[in-house]
C-alpha atoms as a PDB file:
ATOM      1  CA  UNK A   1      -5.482  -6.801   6.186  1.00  0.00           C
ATOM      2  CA  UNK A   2      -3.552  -5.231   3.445  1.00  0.00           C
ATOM      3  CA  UNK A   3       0.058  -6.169   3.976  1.00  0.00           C
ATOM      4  CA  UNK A   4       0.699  -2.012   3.697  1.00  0.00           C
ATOM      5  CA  UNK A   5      -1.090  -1.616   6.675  1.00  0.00           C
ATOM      6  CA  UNK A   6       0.430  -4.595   7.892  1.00  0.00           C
ATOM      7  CA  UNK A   7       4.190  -3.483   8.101  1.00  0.00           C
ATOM      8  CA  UNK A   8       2.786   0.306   8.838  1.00  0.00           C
ATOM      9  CA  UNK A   9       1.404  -1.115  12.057  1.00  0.00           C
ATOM     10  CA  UNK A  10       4.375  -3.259  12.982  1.00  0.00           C
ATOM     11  CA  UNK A  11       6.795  -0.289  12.773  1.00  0.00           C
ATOM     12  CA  UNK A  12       4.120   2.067  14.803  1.00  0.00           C
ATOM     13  CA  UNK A  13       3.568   4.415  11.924  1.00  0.00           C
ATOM     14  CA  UNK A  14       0.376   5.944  11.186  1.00  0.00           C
ATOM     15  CA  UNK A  15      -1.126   6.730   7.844  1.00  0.00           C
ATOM     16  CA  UNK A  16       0.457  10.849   8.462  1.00  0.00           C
ATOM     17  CA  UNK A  17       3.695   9.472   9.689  1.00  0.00           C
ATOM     18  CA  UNK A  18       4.286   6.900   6.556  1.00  0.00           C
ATOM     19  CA  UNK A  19       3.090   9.506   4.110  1.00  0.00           C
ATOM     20  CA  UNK A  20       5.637  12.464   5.750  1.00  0.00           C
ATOM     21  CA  UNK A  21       8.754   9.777   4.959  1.00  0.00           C
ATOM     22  CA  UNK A  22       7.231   9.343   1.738  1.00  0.00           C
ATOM     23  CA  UNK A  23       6.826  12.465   0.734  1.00  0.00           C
ATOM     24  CA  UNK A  24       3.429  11.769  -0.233  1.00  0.00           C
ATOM     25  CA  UNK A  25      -0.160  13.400   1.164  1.00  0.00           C
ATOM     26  CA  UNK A  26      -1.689  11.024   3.369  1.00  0.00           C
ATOM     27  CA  UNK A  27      -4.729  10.210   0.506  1.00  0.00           C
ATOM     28  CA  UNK A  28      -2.543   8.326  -1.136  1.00  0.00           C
ATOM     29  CA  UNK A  29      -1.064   6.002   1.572  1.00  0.00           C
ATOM     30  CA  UNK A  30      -4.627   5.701   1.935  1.00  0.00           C
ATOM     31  CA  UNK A  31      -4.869   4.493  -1.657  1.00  0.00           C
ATOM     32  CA  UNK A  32      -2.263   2.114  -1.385  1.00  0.00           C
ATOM     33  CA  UNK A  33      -3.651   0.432   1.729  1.00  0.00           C
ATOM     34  CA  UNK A  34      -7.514   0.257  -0.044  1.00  0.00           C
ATOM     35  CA  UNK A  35      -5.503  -1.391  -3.107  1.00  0.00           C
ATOM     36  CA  UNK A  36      -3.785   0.754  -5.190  1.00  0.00           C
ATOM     37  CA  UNK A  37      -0.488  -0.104  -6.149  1.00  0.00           C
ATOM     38  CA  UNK A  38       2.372   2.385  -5.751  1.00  0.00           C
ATOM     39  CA  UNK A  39       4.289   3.488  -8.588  1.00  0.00           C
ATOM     40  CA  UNK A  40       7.242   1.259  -9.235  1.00  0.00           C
ATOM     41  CA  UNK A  41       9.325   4.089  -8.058  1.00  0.00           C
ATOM     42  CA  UNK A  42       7.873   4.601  -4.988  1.00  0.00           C
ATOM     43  CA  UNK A  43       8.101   0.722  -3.936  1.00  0.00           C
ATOM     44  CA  UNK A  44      12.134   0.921  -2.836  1.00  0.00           C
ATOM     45  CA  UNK A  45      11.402   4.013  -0.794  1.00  0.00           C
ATOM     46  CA  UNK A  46       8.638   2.596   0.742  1.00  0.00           C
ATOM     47  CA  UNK A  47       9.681  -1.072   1.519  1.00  0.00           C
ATOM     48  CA  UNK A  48      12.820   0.571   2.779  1.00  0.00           C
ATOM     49  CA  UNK A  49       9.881   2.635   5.516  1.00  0.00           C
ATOM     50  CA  UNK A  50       8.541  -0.538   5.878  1.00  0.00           C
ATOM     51  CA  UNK A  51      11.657  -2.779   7.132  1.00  0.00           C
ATOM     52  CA  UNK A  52      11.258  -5.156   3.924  1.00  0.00           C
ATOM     53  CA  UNK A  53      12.642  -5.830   0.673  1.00  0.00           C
ATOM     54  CA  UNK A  54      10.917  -4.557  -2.832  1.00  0.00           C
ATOM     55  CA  UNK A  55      10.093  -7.662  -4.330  1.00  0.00           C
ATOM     56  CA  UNK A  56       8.747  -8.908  -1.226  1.00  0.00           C
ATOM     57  CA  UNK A  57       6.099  -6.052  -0.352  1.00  0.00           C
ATOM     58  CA  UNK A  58       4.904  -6.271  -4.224  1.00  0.00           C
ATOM     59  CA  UNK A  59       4.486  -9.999  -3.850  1.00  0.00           C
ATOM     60  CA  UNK A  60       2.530  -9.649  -0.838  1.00  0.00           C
ATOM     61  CA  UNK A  61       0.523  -6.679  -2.263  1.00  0.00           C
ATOM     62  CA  UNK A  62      -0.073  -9.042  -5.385  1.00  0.00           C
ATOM     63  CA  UNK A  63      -1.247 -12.033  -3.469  1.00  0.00           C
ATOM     64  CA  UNK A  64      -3.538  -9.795  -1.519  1.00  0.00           C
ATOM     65  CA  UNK A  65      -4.946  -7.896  -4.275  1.00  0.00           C
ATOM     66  CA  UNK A  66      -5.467 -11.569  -5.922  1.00  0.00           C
ATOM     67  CA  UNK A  67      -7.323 -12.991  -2.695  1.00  0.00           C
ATOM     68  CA  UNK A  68      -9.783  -9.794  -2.456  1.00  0.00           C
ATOM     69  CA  UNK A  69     -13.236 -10.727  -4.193  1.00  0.00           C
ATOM     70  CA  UNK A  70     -14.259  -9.667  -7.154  1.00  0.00           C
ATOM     71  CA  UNK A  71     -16.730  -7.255  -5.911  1.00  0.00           C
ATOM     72  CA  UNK A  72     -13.906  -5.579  -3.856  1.00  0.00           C
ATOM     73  CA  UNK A  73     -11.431  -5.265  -6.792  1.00  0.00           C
ATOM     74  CA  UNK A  74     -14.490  -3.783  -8.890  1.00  0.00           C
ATOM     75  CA  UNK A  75     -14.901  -1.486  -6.142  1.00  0.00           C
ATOM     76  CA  UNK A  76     -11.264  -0.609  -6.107  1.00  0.00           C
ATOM     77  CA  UNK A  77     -10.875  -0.080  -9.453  1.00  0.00           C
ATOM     78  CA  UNK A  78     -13.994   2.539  -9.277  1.00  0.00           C
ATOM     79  CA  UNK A  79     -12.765   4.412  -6.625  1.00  0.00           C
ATOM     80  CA  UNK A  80      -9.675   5.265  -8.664  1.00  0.00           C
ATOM     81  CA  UNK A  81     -11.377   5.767 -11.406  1.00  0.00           C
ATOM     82  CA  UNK A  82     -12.946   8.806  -9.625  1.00  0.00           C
END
């Protein structure tokens, strides 16, 4: 599970309820937890939502994104291609 969704669950936040304290629309919390990386000036603001420190989340993110498959990155990288 993508550690995004990860902390989201463990504070009882849905998708709408993260992307409302982000400021965000909910596609692209949905982006982030299929395994797109937030901008770097998003990553405070949301570790901060999450109950974690910055470096932290974008290590875990990283190590995630580096244990998906290839065929899973590939498909990643196509859907934000689109």
């Amino acid at each position: 599970m993508h550690p995004i969704v990860e902390y989201r669950k463990a504070r009882g936040l849905t998708q709408a309820d993260l992307a409302r304290v982000m400021g965000v629309n909910v596609n692209t919390v949905q982006g982030w937890e299929r395994g797109a990386e937030p901008r770097a000036r998003l990553v405070p603001r949301l570790a901060d939502a999450l109950g974690v420190d910055s470096l932290h989340l974008l290590r875990e993110i990283r190590a995630w994104k580096a244990a998906r498959p290839e065929s899973a990155r590939k498909e990643a990288s196509t859907e934000r291609a689109s």
